[in-house]
N, C-alpha and C. Protein backbone atom coordinates (compact mmCIF):
# COMPACT_ATOMS: atom_id res chain seq x y z
N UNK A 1 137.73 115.08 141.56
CA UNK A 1 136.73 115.91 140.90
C UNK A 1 136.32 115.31 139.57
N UNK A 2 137.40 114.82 138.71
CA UNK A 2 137.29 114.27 137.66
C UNK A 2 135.59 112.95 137.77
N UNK A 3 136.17 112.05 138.90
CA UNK A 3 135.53 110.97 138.84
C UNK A 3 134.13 111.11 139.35
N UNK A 4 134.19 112.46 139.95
CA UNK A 4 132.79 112.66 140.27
C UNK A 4 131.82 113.15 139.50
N UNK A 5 132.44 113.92 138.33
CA UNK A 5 132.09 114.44 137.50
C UNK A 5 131.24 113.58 136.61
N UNK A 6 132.59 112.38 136.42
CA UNK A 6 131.82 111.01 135.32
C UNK A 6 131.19 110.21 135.77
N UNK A 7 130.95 110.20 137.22
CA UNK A 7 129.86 109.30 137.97
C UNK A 7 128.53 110.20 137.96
N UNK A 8 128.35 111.68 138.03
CA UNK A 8 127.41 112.53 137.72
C UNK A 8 126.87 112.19 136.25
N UNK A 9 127.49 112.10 135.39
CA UNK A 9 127.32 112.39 133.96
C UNK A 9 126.51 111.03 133.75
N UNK A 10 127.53 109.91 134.33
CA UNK A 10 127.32 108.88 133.99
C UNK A 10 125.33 108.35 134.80
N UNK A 11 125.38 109.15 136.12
CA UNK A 11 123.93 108.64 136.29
C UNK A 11 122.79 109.04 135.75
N UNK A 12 123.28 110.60 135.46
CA UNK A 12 121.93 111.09 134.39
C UNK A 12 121.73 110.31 132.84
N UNK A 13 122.88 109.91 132.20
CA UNK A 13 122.71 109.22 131.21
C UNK A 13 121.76 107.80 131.34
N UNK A 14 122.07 107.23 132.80
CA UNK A 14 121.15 105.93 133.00
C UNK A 14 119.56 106.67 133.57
N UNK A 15 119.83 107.85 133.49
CA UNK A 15 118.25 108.18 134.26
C UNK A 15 117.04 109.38 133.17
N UNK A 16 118.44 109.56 132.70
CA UNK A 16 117.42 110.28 131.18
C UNK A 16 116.45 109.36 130.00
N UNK A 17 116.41 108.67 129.93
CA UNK A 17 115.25 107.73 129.06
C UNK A 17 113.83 107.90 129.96
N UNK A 18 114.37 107.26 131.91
CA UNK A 18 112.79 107.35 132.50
C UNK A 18 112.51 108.88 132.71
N UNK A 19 113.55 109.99 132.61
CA UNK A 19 113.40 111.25 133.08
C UNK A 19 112.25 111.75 131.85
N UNK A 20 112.76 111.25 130.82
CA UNK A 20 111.96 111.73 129.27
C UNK A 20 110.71 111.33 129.46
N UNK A 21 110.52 110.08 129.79
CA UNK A 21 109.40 109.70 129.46
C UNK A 21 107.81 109.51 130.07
N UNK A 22 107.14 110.31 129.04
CA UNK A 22 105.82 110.75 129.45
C UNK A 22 105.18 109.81 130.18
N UNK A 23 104.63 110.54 131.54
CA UNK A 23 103.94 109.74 132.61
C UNK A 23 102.67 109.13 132.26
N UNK A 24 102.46 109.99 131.08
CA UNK A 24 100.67 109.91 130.63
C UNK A 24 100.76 108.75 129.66
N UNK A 25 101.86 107.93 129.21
CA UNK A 25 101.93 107.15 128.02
C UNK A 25 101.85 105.77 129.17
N UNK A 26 100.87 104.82 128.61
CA UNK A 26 101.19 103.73 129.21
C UNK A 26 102.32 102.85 129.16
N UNK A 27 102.99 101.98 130.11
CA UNK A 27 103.51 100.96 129.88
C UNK A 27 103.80 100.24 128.68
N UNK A 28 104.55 99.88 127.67
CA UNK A 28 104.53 98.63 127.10
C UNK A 28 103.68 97.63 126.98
N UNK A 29 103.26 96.95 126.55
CA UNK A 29 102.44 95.87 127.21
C UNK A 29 103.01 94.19 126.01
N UNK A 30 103.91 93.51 126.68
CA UNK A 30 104.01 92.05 126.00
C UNK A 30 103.05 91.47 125.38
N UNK A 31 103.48 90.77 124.43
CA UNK A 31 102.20 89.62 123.98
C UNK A 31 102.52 88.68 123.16
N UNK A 32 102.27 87.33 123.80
CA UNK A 32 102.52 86.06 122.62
C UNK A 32 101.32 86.11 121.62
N UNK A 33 101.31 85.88 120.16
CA UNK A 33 100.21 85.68 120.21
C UNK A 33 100.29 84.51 119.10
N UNK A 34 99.85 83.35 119.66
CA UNK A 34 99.80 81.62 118.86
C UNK A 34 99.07 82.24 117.90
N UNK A 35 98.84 81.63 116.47
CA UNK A 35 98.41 81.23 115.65
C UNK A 35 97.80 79.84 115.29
N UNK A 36 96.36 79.08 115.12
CA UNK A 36 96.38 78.29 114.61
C UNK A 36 96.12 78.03 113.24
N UNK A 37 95.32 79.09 112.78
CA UNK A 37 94.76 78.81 111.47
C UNK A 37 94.98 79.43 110.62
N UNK A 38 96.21 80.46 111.30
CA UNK A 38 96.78 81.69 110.34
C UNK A 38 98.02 81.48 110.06
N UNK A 39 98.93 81.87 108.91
CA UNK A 39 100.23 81.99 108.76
C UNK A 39 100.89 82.87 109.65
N UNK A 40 101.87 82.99 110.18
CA UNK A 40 102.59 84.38 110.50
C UNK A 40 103.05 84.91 109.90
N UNK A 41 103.68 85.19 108.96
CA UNK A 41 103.94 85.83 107.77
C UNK A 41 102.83 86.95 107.10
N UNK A 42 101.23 86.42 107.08
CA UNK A 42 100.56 87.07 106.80
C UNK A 42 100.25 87.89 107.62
N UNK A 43 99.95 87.39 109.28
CA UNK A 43 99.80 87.77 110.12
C UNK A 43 100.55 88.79 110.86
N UNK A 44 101.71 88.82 110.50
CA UNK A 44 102.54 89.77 110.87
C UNK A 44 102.19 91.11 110.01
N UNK A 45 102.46 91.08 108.77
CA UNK A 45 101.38 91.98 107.69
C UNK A 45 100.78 92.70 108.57
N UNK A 46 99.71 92.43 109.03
CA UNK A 46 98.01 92.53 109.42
C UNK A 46 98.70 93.09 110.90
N UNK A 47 99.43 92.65 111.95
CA UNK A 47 99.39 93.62 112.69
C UNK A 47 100.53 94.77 112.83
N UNK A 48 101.23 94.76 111.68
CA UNK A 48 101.99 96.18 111.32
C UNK A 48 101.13 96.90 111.08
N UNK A 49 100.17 96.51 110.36
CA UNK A 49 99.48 97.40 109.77
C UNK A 49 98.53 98.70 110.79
N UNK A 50 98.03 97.38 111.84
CA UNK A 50 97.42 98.14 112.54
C UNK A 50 97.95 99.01 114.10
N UNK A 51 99.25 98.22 114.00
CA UNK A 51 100.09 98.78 115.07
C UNK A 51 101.81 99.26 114.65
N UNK A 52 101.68 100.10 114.24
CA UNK A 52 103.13 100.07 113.39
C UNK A 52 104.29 101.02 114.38
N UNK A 53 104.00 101.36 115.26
CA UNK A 53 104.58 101.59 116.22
C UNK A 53 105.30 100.45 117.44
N UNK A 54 104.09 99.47 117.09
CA UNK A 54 104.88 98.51 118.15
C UNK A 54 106.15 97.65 117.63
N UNK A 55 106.58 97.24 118.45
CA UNK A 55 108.00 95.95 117.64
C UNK A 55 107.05 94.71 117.94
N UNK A 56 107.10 94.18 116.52
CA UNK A 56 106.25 93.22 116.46
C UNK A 56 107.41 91.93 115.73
N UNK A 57 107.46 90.35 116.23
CA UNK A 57 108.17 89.81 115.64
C UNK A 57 107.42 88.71 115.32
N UNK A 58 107.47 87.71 113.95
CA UNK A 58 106.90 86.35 113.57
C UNK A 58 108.19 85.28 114.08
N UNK A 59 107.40 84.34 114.84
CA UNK A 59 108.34 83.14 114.85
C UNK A 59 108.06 81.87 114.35
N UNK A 60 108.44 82.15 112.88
CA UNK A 60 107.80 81.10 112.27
C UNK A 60 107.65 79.13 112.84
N UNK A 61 108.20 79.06 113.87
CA UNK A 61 108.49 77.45 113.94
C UNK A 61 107.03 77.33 114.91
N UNK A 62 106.76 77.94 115.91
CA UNK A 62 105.57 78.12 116.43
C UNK A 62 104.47 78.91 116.02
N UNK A 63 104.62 79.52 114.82
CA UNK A 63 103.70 79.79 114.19
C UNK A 63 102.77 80.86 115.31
N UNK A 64 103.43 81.83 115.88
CA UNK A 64 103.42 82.93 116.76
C UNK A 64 103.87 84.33 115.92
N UNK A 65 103.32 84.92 117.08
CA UNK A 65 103.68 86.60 116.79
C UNK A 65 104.27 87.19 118.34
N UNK A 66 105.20 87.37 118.73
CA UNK A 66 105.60 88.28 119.53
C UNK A 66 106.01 89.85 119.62
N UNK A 67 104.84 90.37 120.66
CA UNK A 67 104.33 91.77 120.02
C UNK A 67 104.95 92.50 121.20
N UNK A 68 105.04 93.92 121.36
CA UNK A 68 105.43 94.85 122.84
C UNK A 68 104.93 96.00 121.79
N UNK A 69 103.84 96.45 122.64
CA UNK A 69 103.72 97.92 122.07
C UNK A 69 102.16 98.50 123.43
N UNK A 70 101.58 99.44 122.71
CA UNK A 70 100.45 99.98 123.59
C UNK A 70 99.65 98.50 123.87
N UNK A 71 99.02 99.18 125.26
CA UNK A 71 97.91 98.27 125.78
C UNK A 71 96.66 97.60 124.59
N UNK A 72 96.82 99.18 124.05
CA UNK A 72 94.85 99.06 123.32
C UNK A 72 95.55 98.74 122.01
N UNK A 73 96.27 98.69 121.48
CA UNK A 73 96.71 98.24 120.64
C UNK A 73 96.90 96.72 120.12
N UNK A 74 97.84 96.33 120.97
CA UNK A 74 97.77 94.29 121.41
C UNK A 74 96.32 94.26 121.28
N UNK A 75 95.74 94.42 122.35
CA UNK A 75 94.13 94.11 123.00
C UNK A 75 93.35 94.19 121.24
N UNK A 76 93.91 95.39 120.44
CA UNK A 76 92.94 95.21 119.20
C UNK A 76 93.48 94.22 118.45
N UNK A 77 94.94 94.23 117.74
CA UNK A 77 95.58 93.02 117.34
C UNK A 77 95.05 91.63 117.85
N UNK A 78 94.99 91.47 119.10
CA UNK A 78 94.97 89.76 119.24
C UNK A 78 93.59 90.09 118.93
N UNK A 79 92.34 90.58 118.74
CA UNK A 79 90.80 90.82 117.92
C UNK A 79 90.77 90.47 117.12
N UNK A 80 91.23 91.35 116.30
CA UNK A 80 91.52 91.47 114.89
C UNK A 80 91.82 89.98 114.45
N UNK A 81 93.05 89.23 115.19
CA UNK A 81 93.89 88.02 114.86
C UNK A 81 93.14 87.36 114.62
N UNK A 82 92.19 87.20 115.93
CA UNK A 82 91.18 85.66 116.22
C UNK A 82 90.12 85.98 115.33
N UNK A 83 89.25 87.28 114.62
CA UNK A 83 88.38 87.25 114.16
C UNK A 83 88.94 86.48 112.70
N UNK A 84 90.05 86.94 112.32
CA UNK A 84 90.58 86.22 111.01
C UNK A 84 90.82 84.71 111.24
N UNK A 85 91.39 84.14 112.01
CA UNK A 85 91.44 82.56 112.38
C UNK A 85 89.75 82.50 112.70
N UNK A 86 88.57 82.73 113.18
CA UNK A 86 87.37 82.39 112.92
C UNK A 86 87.12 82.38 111.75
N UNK A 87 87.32 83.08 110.65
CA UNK A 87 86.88 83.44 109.30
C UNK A 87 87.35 81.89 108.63
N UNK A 88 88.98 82.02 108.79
CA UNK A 88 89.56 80.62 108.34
C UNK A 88 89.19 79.21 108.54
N UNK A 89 88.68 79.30 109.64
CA UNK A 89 87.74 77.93 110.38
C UNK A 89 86.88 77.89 109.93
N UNK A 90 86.24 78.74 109.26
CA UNK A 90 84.71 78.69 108.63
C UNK A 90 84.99 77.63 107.45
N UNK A 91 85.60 78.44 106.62
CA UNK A 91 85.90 78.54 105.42
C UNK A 91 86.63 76.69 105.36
N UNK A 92 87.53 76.29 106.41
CA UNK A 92 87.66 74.77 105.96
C UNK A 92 86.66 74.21 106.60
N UNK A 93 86.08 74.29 107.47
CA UNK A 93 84.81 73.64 107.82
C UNK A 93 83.65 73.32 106.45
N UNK A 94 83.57 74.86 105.60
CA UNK A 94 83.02 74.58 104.63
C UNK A 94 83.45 73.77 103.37
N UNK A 95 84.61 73.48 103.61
CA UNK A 95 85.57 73.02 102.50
C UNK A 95 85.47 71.49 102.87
C-alpha cells in the first residue's frame, strides 16, 4: 500500500507542471540569434527589454544570443535585432 501510494504521488508530481499548464499559451519557441554588427552584451540589454519574460542568454565567443520564450516575441526580437545591425552597417559604411 505504502509503495503504491508513492508511485501515485510520485506520478502526479511528474504530471502536474503539463496538468497546470494553460492550453491557450503557446509553446516555447528556441532561438539562436548570431550577431554580426552588434555586441551581445548590448544586445542582450535590448532583448530583455523587450521580452523579459523569456530566458534569454549572451554567448559572448560567438557573439550570439540564445533566446526560449513566446513565439511573437523571438519573431519581434530577431526584428528589432536586424533592424539595429542595419542601422550599424549604415553608419560604418558611412564611416
Amino acid at each position: 500500500m505504502k509503495k503504491t501510494l508513492l508511485a501515485t504521488t510520485s506520478l502526479l508530481l511528474l504530471a502536474a507542471p503539463a496538468v497546470a499548464q494553460d492550453l491557450s499559451e503557446p509553446t516555447p519557441t528556441p532561438a539562436l540569434l548570431c550577431l554580426d554588427d552588434l555586441d551581445a552584451a548590448a544586445s542582450l540589454d535590448v532583448a530583455r527589454d523587450l521580452a523579459p519574460r523569456a530566458r534569454i542568454r549572451a554567448h559572448h565567443e560567438s557573439n550570439c544570443l540564445v533566446m526560449v520564450g513566446h513565439p511573437d516575441r523571438v519573431a519581434m526580437v530577431r526584428e528589432v535585432l536586424a533592424r539595429l545591425e542595419a542601422r550599424a552597417r549604415e553608419r560604418q559604411a558611412r564611416d
